[in-house]
N, C-alpha and C. Protein backbone atom coordinates (compact mmCIF):
# COMPACT_ATOMS: atom_id res chain seq x y z
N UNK A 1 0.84 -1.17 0.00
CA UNK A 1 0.00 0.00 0.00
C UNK A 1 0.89 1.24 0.00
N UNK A 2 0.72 2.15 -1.01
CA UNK A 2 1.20 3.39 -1.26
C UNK A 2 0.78 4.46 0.27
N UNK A 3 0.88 5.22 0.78
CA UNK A 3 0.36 5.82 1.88
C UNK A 3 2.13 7.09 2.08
N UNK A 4 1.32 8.03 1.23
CA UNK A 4 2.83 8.78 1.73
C UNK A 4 2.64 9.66 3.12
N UNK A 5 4.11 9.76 3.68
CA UNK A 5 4.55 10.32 4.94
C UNK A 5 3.49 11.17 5.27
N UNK A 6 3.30 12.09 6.50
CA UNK A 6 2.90 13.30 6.79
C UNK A 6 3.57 14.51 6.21
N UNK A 7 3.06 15.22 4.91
CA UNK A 7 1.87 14.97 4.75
C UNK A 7 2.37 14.29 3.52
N UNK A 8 3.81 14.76 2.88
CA UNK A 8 4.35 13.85 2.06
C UNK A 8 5.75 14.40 2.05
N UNK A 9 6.80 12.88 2.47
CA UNK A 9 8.50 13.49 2.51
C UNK A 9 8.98 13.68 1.36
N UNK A 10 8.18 14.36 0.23
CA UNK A 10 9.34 14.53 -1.50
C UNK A 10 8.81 13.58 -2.35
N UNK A 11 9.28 13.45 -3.31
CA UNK A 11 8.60 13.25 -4.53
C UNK A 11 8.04 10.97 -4.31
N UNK A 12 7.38 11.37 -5.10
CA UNK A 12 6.78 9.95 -4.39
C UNK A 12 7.15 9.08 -5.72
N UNK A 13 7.82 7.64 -5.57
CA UNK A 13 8.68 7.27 -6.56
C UNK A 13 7.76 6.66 -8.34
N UNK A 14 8.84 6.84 -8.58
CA UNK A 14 8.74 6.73 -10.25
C UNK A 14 7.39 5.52 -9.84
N UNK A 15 6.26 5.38 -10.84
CA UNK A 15 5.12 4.28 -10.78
C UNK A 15 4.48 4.07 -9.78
N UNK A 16 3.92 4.81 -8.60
CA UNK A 16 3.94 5.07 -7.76
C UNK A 16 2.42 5.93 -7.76
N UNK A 17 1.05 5.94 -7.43
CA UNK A 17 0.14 6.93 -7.42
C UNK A 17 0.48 7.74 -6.14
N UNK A 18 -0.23 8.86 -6.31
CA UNK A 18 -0.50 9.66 -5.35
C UNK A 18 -1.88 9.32 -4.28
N UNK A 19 -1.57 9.44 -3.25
CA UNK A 19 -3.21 9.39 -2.73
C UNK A 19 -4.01 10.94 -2.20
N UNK A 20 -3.24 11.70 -3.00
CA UNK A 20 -4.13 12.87 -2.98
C UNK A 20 -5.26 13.51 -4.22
N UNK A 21 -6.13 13.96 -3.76
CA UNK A 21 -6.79 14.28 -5.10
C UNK A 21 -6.76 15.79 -5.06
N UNK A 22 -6.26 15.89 -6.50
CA UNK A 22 -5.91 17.65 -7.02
C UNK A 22 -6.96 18.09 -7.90
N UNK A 23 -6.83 19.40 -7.43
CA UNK A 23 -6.34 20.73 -6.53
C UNK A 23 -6.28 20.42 -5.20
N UNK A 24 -5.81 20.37 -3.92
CA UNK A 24 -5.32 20.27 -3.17
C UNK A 24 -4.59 21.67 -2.27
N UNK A 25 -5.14 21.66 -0.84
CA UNK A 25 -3.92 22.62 -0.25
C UNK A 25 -3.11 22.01 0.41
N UNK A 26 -2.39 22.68 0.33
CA UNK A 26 -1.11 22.05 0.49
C UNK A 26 0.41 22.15 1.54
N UNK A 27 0.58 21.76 2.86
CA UNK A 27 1.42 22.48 3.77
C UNK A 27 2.80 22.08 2.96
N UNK A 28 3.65 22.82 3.12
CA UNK A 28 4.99 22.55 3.27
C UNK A 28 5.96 23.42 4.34
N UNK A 29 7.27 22.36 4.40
CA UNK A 29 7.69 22.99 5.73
C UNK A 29 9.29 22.84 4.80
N UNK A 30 9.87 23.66 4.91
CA UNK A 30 11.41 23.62 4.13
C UNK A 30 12.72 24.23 5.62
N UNK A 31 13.60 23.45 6.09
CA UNK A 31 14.66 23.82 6.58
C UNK A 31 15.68 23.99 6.03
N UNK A 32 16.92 24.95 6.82
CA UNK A 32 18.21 25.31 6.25
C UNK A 32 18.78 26.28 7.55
N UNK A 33 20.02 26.41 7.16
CA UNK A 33 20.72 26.70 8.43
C UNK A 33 20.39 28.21 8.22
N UNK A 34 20.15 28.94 9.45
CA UNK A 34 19.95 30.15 9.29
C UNK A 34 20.39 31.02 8.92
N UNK A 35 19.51 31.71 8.02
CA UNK A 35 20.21 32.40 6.84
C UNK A 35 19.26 33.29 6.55
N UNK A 36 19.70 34.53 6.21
CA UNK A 36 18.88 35.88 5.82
C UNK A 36 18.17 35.58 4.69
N UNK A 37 18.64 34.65 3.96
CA UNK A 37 18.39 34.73 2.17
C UNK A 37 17.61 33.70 2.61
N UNK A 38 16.99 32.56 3.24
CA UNK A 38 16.39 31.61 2.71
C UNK A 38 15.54 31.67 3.11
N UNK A 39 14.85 32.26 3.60
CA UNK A 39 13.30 32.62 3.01
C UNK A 39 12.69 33.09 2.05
N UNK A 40 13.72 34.08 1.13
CA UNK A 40 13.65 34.34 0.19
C UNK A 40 13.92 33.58 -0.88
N UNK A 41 14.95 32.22 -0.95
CA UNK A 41 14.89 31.38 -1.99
C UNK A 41 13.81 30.44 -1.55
N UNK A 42 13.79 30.03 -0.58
CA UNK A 42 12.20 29.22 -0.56
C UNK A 42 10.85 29.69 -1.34
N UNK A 43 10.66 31.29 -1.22
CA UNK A 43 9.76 32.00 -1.62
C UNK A 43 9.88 31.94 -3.17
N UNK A 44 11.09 32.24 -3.93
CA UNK A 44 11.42 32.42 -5.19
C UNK A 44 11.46 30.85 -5.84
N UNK A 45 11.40 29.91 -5.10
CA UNK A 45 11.54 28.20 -5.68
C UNK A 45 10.01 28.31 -5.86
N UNK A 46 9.31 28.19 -4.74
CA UNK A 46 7.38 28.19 -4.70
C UNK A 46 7.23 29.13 -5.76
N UNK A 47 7.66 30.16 -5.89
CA UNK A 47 6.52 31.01 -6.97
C UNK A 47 6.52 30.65 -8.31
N UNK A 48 8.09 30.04 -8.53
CA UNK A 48 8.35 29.20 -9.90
C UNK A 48 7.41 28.02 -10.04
N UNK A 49 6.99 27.68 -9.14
CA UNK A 49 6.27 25.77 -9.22
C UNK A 49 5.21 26.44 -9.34
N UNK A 50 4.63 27.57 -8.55
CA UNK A 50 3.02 27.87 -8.01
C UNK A 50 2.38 29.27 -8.56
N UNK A 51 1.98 29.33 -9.58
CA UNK A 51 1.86 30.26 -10.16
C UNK A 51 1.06 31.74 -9.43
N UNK A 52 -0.06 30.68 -8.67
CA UNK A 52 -0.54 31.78 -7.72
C UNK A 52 -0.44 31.91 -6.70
N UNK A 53 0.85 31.31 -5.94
CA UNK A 53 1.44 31.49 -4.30
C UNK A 53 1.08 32.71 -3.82
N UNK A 54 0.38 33.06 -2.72
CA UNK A 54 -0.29 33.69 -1.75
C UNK A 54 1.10 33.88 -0.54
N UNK A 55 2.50 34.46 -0.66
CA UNK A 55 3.50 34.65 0.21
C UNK A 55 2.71 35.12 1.45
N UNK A 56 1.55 35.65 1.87
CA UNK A 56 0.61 35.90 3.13
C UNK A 56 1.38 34.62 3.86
N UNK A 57 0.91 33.52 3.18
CA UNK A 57 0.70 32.30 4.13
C UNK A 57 2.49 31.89 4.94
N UNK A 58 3.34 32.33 4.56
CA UNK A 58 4.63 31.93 4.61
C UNK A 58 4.86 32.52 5.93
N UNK A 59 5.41 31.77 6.93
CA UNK A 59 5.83 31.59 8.40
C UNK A 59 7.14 31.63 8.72
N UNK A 60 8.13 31.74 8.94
CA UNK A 60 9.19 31.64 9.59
C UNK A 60 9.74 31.34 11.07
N UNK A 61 10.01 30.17 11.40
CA UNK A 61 10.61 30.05 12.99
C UNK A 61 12.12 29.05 12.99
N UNK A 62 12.89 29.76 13.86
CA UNK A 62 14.05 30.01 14.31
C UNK A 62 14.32 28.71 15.30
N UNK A 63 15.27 27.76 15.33
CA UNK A 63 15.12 26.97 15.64
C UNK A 63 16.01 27.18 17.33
N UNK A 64 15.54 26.13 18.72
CA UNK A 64 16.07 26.36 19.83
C UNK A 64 17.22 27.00 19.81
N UNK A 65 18.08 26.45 19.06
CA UNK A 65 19.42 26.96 19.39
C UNK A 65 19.87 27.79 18.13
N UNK A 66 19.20 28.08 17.40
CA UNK A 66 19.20 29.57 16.71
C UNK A 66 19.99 29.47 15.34
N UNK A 67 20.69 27.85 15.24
CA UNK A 67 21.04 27.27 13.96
C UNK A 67 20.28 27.10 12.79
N UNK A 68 19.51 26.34 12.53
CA UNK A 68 18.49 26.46 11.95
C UNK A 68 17.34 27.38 11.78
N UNK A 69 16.65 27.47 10.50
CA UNK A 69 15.33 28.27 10.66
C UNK A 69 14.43 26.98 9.88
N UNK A 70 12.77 27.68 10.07
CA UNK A 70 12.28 26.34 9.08
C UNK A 70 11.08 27.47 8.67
N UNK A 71 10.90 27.16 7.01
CA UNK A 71 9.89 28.13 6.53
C UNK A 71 8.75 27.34 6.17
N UNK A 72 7.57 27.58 6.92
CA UNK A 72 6.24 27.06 6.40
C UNK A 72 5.41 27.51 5.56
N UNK A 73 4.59 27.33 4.83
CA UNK A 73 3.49 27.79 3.71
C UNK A 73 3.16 26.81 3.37
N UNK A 74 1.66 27.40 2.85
CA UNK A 74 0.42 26.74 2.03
C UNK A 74 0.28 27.27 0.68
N UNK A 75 -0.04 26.11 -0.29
CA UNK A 75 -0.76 26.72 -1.21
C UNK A 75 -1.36 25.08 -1.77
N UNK A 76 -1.87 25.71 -2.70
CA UNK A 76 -3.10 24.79 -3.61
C UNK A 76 -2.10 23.87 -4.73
N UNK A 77 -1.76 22.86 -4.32
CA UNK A 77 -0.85 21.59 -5.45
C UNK A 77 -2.21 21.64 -6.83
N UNK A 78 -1.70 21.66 -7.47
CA UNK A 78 -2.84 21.45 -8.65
C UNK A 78 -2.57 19.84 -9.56
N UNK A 79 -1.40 19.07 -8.89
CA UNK A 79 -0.46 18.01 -9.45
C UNK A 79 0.56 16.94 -8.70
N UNK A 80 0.22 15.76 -9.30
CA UNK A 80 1.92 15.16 -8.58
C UNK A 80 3.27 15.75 -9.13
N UNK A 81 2.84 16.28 -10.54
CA UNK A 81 3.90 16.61 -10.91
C UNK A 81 4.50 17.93 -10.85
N UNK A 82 3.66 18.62 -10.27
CA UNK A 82 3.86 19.80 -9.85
C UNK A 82 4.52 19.53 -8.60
N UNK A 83 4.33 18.55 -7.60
CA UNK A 83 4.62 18.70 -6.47
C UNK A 83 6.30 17.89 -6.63
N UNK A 84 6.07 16.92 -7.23
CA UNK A 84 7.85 16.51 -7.43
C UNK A 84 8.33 17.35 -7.80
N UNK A 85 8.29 18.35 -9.04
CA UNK A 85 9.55 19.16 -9.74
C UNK A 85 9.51 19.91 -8.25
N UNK A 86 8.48 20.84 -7.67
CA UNK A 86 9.11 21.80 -6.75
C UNK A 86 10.17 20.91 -5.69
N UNK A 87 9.80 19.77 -5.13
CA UNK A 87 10.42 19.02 -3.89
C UNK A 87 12.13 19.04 -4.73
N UNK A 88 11.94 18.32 -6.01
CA UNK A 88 13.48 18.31 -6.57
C UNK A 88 14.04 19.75 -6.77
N UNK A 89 13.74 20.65 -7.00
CA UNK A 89 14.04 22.05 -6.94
C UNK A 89 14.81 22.53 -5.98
N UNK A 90 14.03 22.33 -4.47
CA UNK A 90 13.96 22.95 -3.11
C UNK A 90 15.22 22.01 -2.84
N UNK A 91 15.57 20.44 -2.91
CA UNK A 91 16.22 19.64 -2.07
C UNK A 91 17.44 19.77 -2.68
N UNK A 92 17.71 20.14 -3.98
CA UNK A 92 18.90 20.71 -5.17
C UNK A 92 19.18 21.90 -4.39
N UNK A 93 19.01 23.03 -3.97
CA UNK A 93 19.32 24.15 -3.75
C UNK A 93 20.24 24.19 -2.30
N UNK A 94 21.55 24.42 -2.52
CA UNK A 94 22.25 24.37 -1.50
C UNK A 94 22.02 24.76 0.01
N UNK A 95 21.11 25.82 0.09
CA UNK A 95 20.54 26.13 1.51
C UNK A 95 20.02 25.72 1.61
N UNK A 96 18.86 24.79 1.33
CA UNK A 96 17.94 23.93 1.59
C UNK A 96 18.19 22.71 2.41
N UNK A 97 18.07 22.17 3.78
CA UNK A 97 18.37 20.76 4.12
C UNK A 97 17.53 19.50 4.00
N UNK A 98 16.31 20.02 3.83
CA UNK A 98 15.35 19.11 3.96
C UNK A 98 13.75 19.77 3.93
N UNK A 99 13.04 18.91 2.91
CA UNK A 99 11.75 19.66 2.48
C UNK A 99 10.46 18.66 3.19
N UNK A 100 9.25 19.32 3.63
CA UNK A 100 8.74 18.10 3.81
C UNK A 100 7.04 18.77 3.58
């Protein structure tokens, strides 16, 4: 049985369905070591995948010990394949540690 992570850890493999049905909203949570700029490449990766990203929704928190940050937002997946290219995008991008 296919059943991806909470709510999904990255692109879900080659032959593989989705068990979401699109349009869809959609959380994502993206970490990287803290950094002035990466909220802003998080923001600039999403607007490339998401044509009508709503940056309102985008959160920022600072992790205990002030190493990390992790940026949250919503928007509407309209695709699996929309949702793999952005995950391969985000996990390619050197500030990025981990997308989920």
């Amino acid at each position: 049985m296919n059943t991806p992570s909470a709510p999904n850890r990255g692109p879900i493999p080659e032959g593989q369905e989705s068990n979401f049905v699109f349009p869809t909203e959609y959380p994502l949570k993206v970490a990287g070591k803290n950094s002035s700029a990466l909220e802003t490449v998080v923001v600039e990766i999403v607007t490339r995948h998401v044509g009508d990203f709503d940056s309102t929704t985008v959160t920022v928190r600072e992790s205990k010990g002030g190493k990390y940050l992790a940026v949250s937002l919503t928007f509407t997946a309209q695709s699996k394949a929309q949702l793999d290219a952005l995950y391969r995008e985000l996990t390619a991008h050197p500030e990025i540690l981990w997308a989920l």
